[in-house]
Protein backbone atom coordinates (compact mmCIF):
# COMPACT_ATOMS: atom_id res chain seq x y z
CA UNK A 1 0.00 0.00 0.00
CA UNK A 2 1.48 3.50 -0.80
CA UNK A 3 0.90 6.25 1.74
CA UNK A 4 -0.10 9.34 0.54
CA UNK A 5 1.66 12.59 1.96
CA UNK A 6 -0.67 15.67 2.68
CA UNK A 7 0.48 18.51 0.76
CA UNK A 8 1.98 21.24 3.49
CA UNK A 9 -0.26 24.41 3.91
CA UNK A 10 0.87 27.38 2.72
CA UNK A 11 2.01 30.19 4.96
CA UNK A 12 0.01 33.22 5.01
CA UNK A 13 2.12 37.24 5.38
CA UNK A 14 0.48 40.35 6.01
CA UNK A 15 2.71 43.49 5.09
CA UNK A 16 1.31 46.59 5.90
CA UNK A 17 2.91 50.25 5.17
CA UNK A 18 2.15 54.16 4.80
CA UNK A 19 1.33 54.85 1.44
CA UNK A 20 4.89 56.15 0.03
CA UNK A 21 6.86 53.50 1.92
CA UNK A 22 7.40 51.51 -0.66
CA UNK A 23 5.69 47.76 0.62
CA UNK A 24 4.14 47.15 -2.81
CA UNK A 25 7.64 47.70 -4.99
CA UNK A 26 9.48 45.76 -1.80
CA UNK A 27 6.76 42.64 -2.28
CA UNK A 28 6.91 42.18 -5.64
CA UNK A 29 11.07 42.41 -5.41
CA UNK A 30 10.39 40.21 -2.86
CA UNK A 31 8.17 37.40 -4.97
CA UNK A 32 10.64 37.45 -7.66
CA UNK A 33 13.41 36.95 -5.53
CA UNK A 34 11.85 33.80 -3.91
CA UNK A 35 11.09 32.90 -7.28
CA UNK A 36 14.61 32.51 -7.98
CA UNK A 37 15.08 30.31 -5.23
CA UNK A 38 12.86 27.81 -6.08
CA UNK A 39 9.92 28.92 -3.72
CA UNK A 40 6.53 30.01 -5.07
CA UNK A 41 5.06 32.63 -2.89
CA UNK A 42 1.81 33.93 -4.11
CA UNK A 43 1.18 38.33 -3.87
CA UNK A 44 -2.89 38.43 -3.59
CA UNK A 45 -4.29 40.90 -5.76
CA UNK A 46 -7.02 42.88 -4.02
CA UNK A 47 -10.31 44.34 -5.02
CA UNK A 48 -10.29 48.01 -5.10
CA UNK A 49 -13.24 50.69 -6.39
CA UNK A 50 -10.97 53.21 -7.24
CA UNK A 51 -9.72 54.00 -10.23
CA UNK A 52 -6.47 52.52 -12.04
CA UNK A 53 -3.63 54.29 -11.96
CA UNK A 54 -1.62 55.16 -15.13
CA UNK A 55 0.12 51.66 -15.70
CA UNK A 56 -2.07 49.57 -13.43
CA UNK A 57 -3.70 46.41 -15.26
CA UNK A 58 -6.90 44.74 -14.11
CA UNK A 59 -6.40 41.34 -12.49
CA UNK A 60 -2.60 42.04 -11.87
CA UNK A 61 -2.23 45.07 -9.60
CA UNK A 62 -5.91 45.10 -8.55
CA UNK A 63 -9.10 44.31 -9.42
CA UNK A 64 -10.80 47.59 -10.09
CA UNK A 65 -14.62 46.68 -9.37
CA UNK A 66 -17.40 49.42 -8.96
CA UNK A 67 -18.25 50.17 -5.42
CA UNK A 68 -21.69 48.48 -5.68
CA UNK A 69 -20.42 45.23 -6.91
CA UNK A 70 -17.90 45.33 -4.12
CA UNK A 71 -20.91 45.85 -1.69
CA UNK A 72 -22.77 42.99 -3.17
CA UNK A 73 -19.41 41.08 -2.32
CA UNK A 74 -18.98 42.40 1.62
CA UNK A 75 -22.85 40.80 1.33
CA UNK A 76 -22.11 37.63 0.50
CA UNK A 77 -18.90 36.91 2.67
CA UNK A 78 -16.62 37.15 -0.15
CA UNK A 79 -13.62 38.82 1.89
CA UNK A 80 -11.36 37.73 4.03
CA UNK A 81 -10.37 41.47 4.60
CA UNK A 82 -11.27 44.55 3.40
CA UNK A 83 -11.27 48.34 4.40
CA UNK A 84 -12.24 51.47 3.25
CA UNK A 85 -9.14 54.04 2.77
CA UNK A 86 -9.46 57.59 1.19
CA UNK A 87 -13.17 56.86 0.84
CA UNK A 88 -12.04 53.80 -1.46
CA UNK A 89 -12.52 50.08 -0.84
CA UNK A 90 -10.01 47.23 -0.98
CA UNK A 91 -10.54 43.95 -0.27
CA UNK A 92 -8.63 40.45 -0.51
CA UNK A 93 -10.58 37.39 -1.72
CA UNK A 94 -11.61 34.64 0.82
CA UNK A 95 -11.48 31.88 -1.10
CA UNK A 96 -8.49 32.26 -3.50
CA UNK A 97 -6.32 32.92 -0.29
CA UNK A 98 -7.58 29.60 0.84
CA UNK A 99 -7.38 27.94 -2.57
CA UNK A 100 -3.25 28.98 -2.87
CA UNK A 101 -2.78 27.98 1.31
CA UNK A 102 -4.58 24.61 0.80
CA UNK A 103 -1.83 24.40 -2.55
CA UNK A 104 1.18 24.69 -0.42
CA UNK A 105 1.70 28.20 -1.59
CA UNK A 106 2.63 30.93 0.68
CA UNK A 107 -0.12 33.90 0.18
CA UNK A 108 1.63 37.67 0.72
CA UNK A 109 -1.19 40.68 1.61
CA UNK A 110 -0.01 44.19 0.88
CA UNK A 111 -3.01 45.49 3.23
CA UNK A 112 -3.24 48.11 5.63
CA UNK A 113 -3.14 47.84 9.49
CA UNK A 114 -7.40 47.69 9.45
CA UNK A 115 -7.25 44.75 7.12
CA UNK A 116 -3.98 43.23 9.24
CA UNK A 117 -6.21 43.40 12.07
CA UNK A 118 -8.98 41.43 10.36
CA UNK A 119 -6.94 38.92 8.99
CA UNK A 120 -5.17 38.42 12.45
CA UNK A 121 -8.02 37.67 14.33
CA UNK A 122 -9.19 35.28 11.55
CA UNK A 123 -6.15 33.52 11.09
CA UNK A 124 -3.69 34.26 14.01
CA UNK A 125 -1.02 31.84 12.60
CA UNK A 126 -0.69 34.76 9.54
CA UNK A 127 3.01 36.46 10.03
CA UNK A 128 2.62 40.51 10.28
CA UNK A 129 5.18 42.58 8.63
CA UNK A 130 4.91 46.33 8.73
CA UNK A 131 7.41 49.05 6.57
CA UNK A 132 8.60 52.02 7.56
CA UNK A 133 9.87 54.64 5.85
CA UNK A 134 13.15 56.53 7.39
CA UNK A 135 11.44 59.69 8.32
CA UNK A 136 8.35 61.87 8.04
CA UNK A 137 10.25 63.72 6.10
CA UNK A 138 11.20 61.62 3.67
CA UNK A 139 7.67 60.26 3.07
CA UNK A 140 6.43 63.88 2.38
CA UNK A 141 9.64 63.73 -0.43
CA UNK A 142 8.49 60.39 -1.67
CA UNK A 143 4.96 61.01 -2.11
CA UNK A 144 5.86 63.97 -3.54
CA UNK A 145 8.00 62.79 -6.07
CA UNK A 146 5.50 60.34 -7.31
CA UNK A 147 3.79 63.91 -8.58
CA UNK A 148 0.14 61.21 -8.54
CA UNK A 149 -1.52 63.73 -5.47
CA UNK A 150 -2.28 67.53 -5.29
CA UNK A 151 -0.89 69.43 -1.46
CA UNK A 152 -4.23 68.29 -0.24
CA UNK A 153 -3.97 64.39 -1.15
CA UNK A 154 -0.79 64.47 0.40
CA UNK A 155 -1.48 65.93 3.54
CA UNK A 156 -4.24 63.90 3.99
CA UNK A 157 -2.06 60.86 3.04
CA UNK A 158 0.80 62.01 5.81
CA UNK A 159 -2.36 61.72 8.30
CA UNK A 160 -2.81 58.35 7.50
CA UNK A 161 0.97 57.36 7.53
CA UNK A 162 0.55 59.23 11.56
CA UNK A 163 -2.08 56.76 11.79
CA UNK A 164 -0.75 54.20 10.23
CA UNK A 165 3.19 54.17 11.84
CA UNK A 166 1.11 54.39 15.45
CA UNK A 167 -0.31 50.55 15.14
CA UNK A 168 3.22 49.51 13.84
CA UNK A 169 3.63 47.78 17.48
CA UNK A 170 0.60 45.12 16.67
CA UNK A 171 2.93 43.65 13.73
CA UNK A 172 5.20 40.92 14.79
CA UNK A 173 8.33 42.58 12.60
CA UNK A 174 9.04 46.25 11.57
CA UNK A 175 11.51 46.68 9.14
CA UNK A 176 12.87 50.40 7.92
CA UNK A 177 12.92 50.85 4.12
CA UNK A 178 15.55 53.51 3.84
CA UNK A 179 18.06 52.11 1.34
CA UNK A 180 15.55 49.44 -0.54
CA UNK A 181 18.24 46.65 -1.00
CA UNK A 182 18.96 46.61 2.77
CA UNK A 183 15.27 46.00 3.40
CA UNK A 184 14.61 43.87 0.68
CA UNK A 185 17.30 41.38 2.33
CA UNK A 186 15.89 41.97 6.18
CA UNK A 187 12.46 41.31 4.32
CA UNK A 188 13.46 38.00 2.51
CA UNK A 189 15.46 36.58 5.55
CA UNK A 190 11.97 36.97 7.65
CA UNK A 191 10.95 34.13 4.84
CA UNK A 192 13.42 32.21 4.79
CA UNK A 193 13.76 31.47 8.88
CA UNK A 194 10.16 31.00 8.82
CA UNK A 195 10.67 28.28 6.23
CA UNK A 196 13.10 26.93 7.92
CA UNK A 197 11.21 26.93 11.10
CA UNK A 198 8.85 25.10 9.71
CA UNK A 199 10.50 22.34 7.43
């Protein structure tokens, strides 16, 4: 008789940031470089109802949705997480978190700390990552430089990052994105002693 091994579950990462801190370009750096190791970790694209930025492409950066099909999908359970931010939604998908997990995959969340918080107390094995940028200071530079927000936008957005940095101490790891190749490595060594841990 041949025994049949269960597949491993996947591991399941929350990384939450201030807009401006650069979690989304450190993630995807992050997927490829895991990639290259020979270890599939999956980024979940969210739902979002705002609108796509200059670049963006449906069903790879987000899924751009109206806000009452969104609704219709808080209705019907559809979200393991979701938030409204800058009277936007976002939202990550129940069931194809669970689908990648029950795969083996590891599942990666680029949510902020509201949607952290949902996902913790839903699934408190989930490893919480948050980044921070250097300064206040050098937010303000960054989100100006992005030249996507008028002085209002951005002041509003520096709020939020206030908001934001103050929850930093419900993560389990903080990591400080000044030069982006020093936290890319602090950020990919949190992976790789947690698959270690776990092997």
């Amino acid at each position: 008789m041949v025994e049949q091994t269960l597949q491993p579950r996947g591991q399941l990462y929350v990384i939450s940031a201030p807009s401006g801190a650069g979690k989304t370009s450190l993630t995807h750096a992050l997927i490829e470089r895991l990639a290259a190791r020979g270890r599939i970790a999956r980024f979940s694209v969210s739902y979002t109802t705002r609108d796509a930025r200059p670049g963006e492409v449906d069903g790879v950066d987000y899924h751009f949705v109206s806000t009452a099909d969104f609704q219709a999908m808080i209705a019907a359970g559809a979200f393991l997480e979701y938030a409204q931010v800058f009277d936007r939604y976002y939202g990550t998908s129940a069931a194809e978190t669970e689908r990648w997990l029950a795969h083996g995959q590891d599942v990666v969340l680029d949510i902020d700390w509201q949607g952290a918080r949902q996902v913790r107390e839903r699934a408190p094995e989930t490893v919480s990552i948050f980044i921070r940028p250097p300064s206040r200071v050098e937010l303000e530079r960054r989100l100006r430089d992005r030249a996507s927000d008028d002085d209002a936008a951005i002041a509003r957005r520096l709020a939020e990052a206030d908001d934001e940095m103050a929850r930093a101490d419900e993560y389990d790891h903080q990591i400080v994105n000044d030069h982006f190749e020093d936290a890319l490595a602090q950020l990919e060594r949190l992976f790789v002693e947690r698959a270690r841990s776990t092997s």
